[in-house]
C-alpha atoms as a PDB file:
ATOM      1  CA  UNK A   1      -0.305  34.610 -17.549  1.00  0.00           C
ATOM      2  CA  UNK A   2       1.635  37.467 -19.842  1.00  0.00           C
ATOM      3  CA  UNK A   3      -1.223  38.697 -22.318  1.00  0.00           C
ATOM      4  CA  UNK A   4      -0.297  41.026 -24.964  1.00  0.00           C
ATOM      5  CA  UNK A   5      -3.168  43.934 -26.305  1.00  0.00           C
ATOM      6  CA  UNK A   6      -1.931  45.777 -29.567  1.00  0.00           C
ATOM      7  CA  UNK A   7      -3.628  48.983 -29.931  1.00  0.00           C
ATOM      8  CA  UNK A   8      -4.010  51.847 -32.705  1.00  0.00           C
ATOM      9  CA  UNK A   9      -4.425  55.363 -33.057  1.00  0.00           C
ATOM     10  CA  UNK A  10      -7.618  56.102 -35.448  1.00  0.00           C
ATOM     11  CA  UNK A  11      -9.789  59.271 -35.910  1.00  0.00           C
ATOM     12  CA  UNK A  12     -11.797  59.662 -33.044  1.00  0.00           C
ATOM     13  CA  UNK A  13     -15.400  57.760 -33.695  1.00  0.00           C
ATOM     14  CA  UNK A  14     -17.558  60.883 -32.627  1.00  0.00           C
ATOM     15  CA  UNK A  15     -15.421  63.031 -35.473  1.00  0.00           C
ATOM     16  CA  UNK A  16     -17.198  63.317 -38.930  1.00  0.00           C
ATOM     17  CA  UNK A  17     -15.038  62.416 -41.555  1.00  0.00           C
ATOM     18  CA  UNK A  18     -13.815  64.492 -44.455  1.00  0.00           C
ATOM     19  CA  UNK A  19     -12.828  63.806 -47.987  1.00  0.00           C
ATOM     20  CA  UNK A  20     -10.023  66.127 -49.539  1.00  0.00           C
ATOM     21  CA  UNK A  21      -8.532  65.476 -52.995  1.00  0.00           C
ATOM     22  CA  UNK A  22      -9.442  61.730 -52.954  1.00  0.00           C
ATOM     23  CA  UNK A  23      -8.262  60.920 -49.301  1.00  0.00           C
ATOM     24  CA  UNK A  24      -9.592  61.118 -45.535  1.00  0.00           C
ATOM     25  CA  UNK A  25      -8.476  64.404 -44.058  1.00  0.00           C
ATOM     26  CA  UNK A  26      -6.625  63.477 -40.715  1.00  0.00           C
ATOM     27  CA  UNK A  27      -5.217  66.829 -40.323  1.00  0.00           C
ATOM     28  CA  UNK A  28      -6.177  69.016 -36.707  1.00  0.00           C
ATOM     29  CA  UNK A  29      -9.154  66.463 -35.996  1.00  0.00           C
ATOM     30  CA  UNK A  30      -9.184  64.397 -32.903  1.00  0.00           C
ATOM     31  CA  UNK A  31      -7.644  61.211 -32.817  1.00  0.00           C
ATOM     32  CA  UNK A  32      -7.849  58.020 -30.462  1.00  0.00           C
ATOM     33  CA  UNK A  33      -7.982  54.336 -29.312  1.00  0.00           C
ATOM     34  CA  UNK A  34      -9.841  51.995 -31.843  1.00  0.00           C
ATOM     35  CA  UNK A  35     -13.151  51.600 -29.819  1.00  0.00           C
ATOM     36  CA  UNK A  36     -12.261  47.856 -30.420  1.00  0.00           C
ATOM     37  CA  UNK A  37      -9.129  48.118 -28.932  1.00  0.00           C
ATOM     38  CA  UNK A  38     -10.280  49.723 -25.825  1.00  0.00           C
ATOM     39  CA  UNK A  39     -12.737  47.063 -24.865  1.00  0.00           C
ATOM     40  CA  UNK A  40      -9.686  44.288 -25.570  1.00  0.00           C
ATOM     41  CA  UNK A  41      -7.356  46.512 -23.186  1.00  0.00           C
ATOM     42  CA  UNK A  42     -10.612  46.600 -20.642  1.00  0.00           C
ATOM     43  CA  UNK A  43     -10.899  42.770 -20.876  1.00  0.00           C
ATOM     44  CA  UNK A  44      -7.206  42.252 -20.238  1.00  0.00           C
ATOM     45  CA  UNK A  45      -7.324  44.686 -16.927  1.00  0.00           C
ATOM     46  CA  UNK A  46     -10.286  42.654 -15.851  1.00  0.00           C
ATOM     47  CA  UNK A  47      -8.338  39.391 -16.464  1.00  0.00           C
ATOM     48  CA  UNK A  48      -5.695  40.787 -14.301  1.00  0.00           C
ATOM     49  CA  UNK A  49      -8.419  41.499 -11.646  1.00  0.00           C
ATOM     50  CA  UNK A  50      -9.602  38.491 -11.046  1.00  0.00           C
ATOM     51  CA  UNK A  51      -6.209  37.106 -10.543  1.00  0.00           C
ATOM     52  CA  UNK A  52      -6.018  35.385 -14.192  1.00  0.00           C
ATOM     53  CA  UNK A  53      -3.244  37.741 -15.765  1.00  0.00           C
ATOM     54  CA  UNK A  54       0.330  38.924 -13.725  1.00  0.00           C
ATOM     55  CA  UNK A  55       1.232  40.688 -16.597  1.00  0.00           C
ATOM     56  CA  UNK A  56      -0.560  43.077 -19.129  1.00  0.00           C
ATOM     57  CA  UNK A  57       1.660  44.712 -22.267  1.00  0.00           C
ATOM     58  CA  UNK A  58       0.429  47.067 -24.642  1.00  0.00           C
ATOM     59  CA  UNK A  59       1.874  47.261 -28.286  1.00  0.00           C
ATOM     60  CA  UNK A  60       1.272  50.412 -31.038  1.00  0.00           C
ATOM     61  CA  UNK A  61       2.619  50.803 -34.493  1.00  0.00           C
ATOM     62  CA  UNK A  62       2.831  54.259 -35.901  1.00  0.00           C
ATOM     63  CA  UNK A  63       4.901  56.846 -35.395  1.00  0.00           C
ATOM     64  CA  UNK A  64       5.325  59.334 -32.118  1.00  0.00           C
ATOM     65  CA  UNK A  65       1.741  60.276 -32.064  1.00  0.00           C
ATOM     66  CA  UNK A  66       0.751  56.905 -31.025  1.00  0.00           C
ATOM     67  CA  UNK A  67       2.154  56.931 -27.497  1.00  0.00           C
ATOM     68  CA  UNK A  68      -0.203  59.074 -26.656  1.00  0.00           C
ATOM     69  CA  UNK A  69      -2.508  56.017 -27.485  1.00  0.00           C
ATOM     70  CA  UNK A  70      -0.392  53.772 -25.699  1.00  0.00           C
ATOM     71  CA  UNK A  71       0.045  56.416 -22.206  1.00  0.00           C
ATOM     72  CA  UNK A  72      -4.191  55.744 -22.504  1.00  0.00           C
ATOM     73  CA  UNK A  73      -3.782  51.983 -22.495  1.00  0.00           C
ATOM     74  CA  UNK A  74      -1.713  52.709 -19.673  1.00  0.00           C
ATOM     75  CA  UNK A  75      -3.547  54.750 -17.818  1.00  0.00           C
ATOM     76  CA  UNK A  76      -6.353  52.260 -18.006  1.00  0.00           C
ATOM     77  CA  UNK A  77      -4.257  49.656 -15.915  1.00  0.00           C
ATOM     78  CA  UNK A  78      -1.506  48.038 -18.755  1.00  0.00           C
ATOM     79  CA  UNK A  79       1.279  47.767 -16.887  1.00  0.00           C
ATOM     80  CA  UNK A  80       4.057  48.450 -19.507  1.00  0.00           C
ATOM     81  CA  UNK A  81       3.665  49.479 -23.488  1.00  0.00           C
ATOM     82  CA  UNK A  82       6.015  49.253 -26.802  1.00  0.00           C
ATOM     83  CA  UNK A  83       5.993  51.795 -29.357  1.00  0.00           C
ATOM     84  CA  UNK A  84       6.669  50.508 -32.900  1.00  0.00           C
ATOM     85  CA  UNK A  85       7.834  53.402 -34.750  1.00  0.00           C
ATOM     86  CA  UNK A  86       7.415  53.499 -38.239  1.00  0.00           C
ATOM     87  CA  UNK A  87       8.312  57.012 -38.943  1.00  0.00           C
ATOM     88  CA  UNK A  88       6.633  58.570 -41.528  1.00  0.00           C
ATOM     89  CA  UNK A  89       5.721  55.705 -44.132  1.00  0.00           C
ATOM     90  CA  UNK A  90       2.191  56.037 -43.172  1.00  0.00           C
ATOM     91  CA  UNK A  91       2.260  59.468 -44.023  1.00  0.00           C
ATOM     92  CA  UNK A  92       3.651  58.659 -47.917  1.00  0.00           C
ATOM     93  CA  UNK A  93       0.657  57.649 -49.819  1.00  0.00           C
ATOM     94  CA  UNK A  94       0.484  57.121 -53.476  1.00  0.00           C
ATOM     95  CA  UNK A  95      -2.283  58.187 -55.775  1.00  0.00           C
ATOM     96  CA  UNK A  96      -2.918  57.686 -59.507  1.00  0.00           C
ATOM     97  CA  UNK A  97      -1.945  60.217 -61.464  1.00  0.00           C
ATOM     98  CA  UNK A  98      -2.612  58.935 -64.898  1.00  0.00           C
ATOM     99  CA  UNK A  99      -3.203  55.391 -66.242  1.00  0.00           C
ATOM    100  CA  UNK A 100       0.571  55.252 -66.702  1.00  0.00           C
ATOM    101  CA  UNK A 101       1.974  57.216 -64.259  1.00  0.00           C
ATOM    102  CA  UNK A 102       2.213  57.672 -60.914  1.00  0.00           C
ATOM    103  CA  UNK A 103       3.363  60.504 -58.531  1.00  0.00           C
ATOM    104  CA  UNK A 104       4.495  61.126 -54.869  1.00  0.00           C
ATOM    105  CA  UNK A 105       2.186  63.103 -52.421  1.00  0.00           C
ATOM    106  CA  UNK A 106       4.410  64.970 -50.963  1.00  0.00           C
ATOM    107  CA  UNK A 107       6.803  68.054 -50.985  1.00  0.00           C
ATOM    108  CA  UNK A 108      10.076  66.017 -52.940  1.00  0.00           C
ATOM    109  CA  UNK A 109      13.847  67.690 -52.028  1.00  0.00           C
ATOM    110  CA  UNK A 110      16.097  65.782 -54.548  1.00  0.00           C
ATOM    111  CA  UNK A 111      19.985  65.613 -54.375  1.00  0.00           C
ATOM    112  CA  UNK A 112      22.566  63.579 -56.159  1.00  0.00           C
ATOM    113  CA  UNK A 113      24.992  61.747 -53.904  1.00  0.00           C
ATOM    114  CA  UNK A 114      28.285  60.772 -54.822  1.00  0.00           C
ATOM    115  CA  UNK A 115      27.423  57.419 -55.379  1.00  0.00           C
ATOM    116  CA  UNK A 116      25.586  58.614 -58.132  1.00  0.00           C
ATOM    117  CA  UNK A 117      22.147  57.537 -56.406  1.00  0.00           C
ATOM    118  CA  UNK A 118      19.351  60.040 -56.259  1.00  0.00           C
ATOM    119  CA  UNK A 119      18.370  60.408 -52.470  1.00  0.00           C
ATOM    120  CA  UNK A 120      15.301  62.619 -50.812  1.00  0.00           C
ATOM    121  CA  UNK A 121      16.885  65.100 -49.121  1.00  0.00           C
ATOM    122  CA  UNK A 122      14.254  65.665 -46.269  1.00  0.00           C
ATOM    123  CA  UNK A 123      13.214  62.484 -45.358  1.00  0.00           C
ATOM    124  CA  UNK A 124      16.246  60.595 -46.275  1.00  0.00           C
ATOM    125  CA  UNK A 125      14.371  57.455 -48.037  1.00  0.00           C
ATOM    126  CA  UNK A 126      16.477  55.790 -51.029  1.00  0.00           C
ATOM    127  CA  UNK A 127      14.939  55.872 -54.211  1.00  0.00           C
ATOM    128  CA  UNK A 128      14.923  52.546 -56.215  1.00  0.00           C
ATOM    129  CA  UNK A 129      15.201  52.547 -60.233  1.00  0.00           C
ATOM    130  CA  UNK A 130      11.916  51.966 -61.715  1.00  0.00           C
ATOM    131  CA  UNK A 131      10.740  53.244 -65.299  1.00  0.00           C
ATOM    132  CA  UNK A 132       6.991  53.595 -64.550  1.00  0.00           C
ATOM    133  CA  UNK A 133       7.119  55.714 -61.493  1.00  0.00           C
ATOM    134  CA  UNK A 134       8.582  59.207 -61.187  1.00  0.00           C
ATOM    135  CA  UNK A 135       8.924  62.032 -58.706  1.00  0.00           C
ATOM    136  CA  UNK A 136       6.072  64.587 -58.982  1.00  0.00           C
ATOM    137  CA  UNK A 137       7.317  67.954 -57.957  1.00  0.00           C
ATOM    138  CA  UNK A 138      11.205  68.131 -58.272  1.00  0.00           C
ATOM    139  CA  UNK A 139      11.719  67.202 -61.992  1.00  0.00           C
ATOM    140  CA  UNK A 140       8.837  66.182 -64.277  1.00  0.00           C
ATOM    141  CA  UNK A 141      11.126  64.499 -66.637  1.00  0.00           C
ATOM    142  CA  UNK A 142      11.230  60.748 -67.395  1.00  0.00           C
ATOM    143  CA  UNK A 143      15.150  59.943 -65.717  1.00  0.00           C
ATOM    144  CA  UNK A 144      15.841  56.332 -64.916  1.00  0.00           C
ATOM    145  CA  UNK A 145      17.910  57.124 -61.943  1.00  0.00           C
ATOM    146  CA  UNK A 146      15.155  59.914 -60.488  1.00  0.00           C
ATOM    147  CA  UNK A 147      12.382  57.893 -60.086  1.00  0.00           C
ATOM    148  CA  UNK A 148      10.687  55.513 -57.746  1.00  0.00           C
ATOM    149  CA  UNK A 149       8.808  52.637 -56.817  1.00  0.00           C
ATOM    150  CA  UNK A 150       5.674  51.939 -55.134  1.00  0.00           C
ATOM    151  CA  UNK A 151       6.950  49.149 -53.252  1.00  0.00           C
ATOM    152  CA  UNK A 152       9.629  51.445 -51.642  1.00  0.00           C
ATOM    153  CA  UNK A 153       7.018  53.683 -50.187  1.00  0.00           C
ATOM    154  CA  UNK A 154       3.675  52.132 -50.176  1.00  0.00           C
ATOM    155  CA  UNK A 155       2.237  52.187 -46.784  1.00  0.00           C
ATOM    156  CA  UNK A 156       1.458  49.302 -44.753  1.00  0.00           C
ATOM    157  CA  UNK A 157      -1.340  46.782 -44.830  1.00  0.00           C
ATOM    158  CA  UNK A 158      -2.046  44.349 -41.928  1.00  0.00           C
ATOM    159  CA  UNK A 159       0.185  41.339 -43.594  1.00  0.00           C
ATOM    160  CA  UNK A 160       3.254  43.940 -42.392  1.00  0.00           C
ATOM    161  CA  UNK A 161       1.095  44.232 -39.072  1.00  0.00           C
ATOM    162  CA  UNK A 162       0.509  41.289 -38.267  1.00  0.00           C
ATOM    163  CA  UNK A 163       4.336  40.453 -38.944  1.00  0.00           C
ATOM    164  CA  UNK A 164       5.546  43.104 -36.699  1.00  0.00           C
ATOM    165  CA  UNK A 165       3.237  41.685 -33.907  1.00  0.00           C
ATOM    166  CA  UNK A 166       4.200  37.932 -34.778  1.00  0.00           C
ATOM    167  CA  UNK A 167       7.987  39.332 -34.078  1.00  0.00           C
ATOM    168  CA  UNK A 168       7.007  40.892 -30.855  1.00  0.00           C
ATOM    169  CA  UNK A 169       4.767  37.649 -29.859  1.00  0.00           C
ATOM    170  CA  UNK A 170       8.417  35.676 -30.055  1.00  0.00           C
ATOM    171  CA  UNK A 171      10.266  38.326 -28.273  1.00  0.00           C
ATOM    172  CA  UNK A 172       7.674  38.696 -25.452  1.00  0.00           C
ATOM    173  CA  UNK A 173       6.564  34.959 -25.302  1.00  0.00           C
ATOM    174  CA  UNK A 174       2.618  35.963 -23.682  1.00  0.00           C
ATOM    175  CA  UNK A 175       0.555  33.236 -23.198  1.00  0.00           C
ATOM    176  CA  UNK A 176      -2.668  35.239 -24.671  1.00  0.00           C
ATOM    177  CA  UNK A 177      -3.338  38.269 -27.399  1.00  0.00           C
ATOM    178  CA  UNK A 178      -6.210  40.396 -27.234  1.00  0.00           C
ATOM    179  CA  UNK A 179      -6.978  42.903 -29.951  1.00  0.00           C
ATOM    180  CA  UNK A 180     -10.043  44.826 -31.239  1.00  0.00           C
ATOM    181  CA  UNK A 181     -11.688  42.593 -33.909  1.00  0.00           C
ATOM    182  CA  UNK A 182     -10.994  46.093 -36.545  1.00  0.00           C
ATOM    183  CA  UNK A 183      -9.772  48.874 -36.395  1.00  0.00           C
ATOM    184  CA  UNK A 184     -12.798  51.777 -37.416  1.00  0.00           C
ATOM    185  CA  UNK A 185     -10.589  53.357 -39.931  1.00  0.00           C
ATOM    186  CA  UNK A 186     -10.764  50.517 -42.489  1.00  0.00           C
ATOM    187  CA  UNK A 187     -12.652  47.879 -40.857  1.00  0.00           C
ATOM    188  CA  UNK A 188     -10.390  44.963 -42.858  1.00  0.00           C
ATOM    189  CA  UNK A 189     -10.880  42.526 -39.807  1.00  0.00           C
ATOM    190  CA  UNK A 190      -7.972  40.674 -40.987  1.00  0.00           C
ATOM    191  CA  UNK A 191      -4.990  41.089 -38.310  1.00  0.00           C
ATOM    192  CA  UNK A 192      -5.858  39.569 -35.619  1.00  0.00           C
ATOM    193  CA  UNK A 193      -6.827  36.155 -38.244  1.00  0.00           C
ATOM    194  CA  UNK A 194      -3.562  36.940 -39.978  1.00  0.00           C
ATOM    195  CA  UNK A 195      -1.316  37.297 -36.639  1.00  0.00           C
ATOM    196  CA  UNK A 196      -2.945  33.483 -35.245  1.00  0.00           C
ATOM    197  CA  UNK A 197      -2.068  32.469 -39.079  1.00  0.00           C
ATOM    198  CA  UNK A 198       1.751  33.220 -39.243  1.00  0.00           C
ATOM    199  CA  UNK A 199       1.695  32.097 -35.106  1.00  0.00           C
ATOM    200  CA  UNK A 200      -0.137  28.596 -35.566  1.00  0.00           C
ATOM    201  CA  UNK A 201      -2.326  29.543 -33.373  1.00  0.00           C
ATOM    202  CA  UNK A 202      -5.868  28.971 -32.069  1.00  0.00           C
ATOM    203  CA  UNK A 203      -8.194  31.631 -32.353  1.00  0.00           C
ATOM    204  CA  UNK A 204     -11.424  32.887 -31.348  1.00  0.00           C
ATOM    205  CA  UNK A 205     -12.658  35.800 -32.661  1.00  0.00           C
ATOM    206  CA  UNK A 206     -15.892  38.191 -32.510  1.00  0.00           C
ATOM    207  CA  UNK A 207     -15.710  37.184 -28.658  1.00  0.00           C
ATOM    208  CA  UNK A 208     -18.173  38.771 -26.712  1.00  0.00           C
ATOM    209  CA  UNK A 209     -17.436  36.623 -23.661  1.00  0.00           C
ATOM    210  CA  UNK A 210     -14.028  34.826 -22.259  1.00  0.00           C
ATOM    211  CA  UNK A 211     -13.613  32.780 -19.396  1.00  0.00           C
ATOM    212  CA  UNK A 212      -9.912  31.505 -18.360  1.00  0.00           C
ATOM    213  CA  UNK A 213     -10.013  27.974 -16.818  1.00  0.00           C
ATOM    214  CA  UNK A 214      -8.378  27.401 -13.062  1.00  0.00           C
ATOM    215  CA  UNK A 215      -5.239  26.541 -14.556  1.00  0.00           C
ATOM    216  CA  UNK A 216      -4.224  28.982 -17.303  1.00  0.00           C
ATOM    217  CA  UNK A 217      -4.468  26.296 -19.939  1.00  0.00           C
ATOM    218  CA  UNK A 218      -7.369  26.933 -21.524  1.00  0.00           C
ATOM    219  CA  UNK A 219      -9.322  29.616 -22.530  1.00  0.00           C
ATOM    220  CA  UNK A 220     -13.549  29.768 -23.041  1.00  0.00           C
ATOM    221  CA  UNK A 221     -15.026  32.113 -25.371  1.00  0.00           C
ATOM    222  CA  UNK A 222     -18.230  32.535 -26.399  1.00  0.00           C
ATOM    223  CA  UNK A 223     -18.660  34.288 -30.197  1.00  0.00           C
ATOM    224  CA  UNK A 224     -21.248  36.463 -31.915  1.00  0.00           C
ATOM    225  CA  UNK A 225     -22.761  34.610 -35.025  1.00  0.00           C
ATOM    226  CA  UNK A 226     -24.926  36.000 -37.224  1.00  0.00           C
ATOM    227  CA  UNK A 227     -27.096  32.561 -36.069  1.00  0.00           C
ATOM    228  CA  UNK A 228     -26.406  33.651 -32.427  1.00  0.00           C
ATOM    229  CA  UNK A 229     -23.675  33.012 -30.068  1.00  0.00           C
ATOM    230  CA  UNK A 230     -21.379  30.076 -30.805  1.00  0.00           C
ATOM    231  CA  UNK A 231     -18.927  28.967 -27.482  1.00  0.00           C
ATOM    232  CA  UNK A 232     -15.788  27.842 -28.334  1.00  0.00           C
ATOM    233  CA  UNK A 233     -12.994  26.179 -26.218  1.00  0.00           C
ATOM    234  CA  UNK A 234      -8.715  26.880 -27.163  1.00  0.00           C
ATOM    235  CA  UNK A 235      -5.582  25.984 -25.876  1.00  0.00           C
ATOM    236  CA  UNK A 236      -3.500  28.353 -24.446  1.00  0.00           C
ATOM    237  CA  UNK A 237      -1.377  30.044 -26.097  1.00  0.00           C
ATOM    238  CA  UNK A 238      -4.462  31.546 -28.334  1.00  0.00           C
ATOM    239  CA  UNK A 239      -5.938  34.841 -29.888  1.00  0.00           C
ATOM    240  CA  UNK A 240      -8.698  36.181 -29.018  1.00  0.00           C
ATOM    241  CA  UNK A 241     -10.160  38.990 -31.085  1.00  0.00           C
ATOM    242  CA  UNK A 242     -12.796  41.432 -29.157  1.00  0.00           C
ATOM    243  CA  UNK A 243     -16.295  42.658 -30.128  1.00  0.00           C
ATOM    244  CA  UNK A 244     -18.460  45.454 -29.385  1.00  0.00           C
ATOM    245  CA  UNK A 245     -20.584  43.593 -26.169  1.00  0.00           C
ATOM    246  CA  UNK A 246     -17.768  41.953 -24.307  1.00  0.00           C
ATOM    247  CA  UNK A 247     -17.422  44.937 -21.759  1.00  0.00           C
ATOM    248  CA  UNK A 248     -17.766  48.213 -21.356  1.00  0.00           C
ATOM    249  CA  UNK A 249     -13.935  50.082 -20.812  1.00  0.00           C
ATOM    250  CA  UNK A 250     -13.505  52.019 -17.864  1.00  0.00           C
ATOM    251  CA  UNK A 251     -12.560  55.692 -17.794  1.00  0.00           C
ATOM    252  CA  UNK A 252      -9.225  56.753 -17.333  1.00  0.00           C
ATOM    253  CA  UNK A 253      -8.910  58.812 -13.496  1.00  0.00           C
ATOM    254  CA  UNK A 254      -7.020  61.645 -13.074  1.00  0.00           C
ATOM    255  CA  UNK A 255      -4.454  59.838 -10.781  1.00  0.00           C
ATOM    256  CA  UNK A 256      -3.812  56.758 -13.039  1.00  0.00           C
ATOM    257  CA  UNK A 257      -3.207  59.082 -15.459  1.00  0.00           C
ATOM    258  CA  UNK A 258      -0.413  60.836 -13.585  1.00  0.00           C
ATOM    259  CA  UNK A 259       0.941  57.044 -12.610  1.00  0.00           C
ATOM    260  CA  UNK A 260       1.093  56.061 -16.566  1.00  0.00           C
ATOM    261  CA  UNK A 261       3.441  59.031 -17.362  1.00  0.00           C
ATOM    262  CA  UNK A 262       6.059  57.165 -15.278  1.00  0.00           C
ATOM    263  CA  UNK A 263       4.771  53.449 -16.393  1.00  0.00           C
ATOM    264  CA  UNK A 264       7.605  52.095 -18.453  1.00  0.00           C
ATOM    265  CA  UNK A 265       7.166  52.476 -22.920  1.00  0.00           C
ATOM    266  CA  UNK A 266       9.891  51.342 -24.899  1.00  0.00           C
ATOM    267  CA  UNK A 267      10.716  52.174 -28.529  1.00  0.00           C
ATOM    268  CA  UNK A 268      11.495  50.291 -31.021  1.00  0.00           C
ATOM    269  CA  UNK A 269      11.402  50.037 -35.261  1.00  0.00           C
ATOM    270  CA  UNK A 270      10.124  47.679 -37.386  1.00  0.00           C
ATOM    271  CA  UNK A 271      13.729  46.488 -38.928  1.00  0.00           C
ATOM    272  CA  UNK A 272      14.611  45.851 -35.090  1.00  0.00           C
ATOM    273  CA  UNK A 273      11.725  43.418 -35.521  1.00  0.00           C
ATOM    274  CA  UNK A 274      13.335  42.519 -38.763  1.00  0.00           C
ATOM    275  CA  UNK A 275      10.216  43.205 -40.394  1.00  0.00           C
ATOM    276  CA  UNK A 276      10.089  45.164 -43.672  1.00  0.00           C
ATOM    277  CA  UNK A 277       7.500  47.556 -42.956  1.00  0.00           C
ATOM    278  CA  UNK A 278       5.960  48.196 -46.757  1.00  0.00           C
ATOM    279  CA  UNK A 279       2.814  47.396 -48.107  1.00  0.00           C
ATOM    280  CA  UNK A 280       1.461  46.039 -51.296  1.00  0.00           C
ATOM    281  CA  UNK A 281      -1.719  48.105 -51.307  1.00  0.00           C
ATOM    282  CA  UNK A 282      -2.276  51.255 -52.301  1.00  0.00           C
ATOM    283  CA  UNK A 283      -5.566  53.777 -52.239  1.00  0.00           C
ATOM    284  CA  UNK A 284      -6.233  54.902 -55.208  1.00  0.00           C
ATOM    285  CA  UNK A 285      -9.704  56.674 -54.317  1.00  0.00           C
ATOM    286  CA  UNK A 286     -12.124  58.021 -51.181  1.00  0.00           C
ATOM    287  CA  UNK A 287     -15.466  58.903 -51.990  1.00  0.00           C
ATOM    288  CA  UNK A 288     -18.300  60.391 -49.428  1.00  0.00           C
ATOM    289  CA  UNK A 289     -21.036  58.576 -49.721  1.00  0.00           C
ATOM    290  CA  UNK A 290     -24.008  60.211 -52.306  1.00  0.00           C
ATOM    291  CA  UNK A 291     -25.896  62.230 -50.416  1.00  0.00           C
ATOM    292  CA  UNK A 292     -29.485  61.046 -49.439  1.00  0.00           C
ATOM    293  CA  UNK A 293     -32.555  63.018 -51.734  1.00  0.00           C
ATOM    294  CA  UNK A 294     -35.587  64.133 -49.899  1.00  0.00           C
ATOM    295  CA  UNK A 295     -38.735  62.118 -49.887  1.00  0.00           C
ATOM    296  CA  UNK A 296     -42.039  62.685 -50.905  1.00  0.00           C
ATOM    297  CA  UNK A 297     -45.056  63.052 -49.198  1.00  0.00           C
ATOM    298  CA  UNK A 298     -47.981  61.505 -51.198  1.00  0.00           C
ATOM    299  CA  UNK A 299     -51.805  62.099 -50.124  1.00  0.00           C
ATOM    300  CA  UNK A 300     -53.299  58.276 -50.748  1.00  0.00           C
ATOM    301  CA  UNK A 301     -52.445  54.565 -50.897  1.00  0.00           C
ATOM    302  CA  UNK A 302     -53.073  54.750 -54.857  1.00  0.00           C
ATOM    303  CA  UNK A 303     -51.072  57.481 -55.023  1.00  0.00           C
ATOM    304  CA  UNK A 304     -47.698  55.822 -53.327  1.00  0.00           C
ATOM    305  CA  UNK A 305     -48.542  52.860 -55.535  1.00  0.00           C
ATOM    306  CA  UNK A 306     -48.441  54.728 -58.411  1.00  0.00           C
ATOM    307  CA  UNK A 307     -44.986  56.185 -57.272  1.00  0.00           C
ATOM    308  CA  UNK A 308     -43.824  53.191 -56.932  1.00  0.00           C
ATOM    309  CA  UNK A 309     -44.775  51.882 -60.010  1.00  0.00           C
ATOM    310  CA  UNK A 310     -42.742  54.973 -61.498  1.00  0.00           C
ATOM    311  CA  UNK A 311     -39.560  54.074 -59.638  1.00  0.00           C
ATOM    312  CA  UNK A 312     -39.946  50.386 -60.766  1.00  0.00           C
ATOM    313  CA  UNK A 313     -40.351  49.178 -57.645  1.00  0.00           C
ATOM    314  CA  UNK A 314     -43.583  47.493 -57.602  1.00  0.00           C
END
């Protein structure tokens, strides 16, 4: 049995998070492996164990920073990894500028090529026609041949995910995918649903238990409800989506680590996969929370009722 584990690179759970000009700040904070994903790359390793699996590959899609995610997977006891590079898309969000506008976060370098197409200079990204979208920093005139379009450079979503892994899934042929039920960075729960979708396959998600029958045909899991635990049964080939009390991962030791520098991680790019790699939702906002107010220490029972009473809540 080949299974497959896709895993991503998010901001490291123990970091607190920071809001800067209506986005998460990513920059110098620790990153790492979804949580999620590390207990499906545990429960793959353990399949392997017990004699279930021959084969485990690991799959991330970002760009160069997330081998480092995958040479953890690795380390950990995958046996091989693919690395998805997207370049910098992810990097290219869009924000509202205005209710009619919109403008480019980042540092523009125009120049006009003899085709008579506008093309970024730095990053080398061709610039559609569109009237309602313009460069921000480079010319802040209204030119139909200077501007651009948010489907050009919006970044991904997990429909574009789950495309990229459905492409892999037919290249790779493995008989069972494991991923983290979300990723801790948005929490959308949607790609391992999406991936069985667009495969036909069975799923079980929120699995906090799997069992593979004798024979590699069938696969046992038993789900978190909010009612309890609900035990399904699937046919293999399946997905199986991972929750927070399945296992425990293991630590990485210093010597596996030194083996997965020399375990084998290919590259490849989402239009390899014949995938087009843009998204159709944007951010627009981040907000922090409202921070809590202090409470109130009252001196009697009539006295909290009568604060109550003042807050409406009684």
């Amino acid at each position: 049995m080949k299974i497959l584990v896709p895993v991503k690179r998010v901001v490291d759970y123990a970091v607190k998070i920071r809001v800067a000009n209506g986005k998460v700040d990513t920059a110098s904070v620790k990153h790492s492996m979804n949580p999620f994903d590390e207990i499906a790359v545990e429960q793959a390793i353990r399949l392997k164990e017990a004699k279930k699996a021959t084969e485990i590959l690991t799959v991330s899609i970002g760009n160069a920073k997330a081998q480092e995610t995958l040479r953890t997977a690795l380390a950990m006891g995958a046996d091989k990894a693919l690395h998805v590079d997207t370049g910098d898309v992810e990097t290219l969000p869009l924000q509202r500028n205005c209710e009619r506008r919109w403008r480019l976060d980042y540092t523009c370098n125009m120049k006009k090529e003899e085709s008579g197409k506008w093309k970024d200079g730095k990053l080398g990204i061709d610039l559609r026609v569109r009237s309602r979208f313009k460069c921000n920093r480079c010319c802040r005139k209204r030119k139909s041949d200077h501007e651009v379009t948010a489907e050009t450079l919006t970044p991904s979503n997990g429909t574009q995910v789950a495309k990229i892994l459905r492409a892999i899934v037919d290249k790779e042929k493995p008989d069972l995918v494991i991923l983290g039920k979300q990723a801790i960075d948005d929490d959308a729960n949607q790609t391992g649903q999406m991936l069985a979708g667009l495969l036909g396959w069975p799923q079980a998600t929120f699995a906090s238990k799997v069992e593979v029958a004798a024979d590699n045909k069938k696969v046992t899991v038993v789900r978190e409800i909010d009612g309890g635990l609900e035990t399904v049964s699937c046919a293999v080939p399946a997905i199986i989506t991972a929750d927070l009390r399945l296992n425990e991962p293991r630590y990485a030791t210093l010597p596996n680590i030194m083996k997965a520098k020399k375990k084998p991680l290919e590259k490849t790019t989402p239009k390899d996969l014949g995938v087009d790699f843009v998204g159709k939702l944007t951010t627009l906002l981040v907000e922090e929370p409202p921070k809590r107010a202090g409470g109130v220490k009252v001196e009697s029972v009539d006295e909290l009722i009568s604060k109550l009473k003042e807050k409406g809540l009684i």
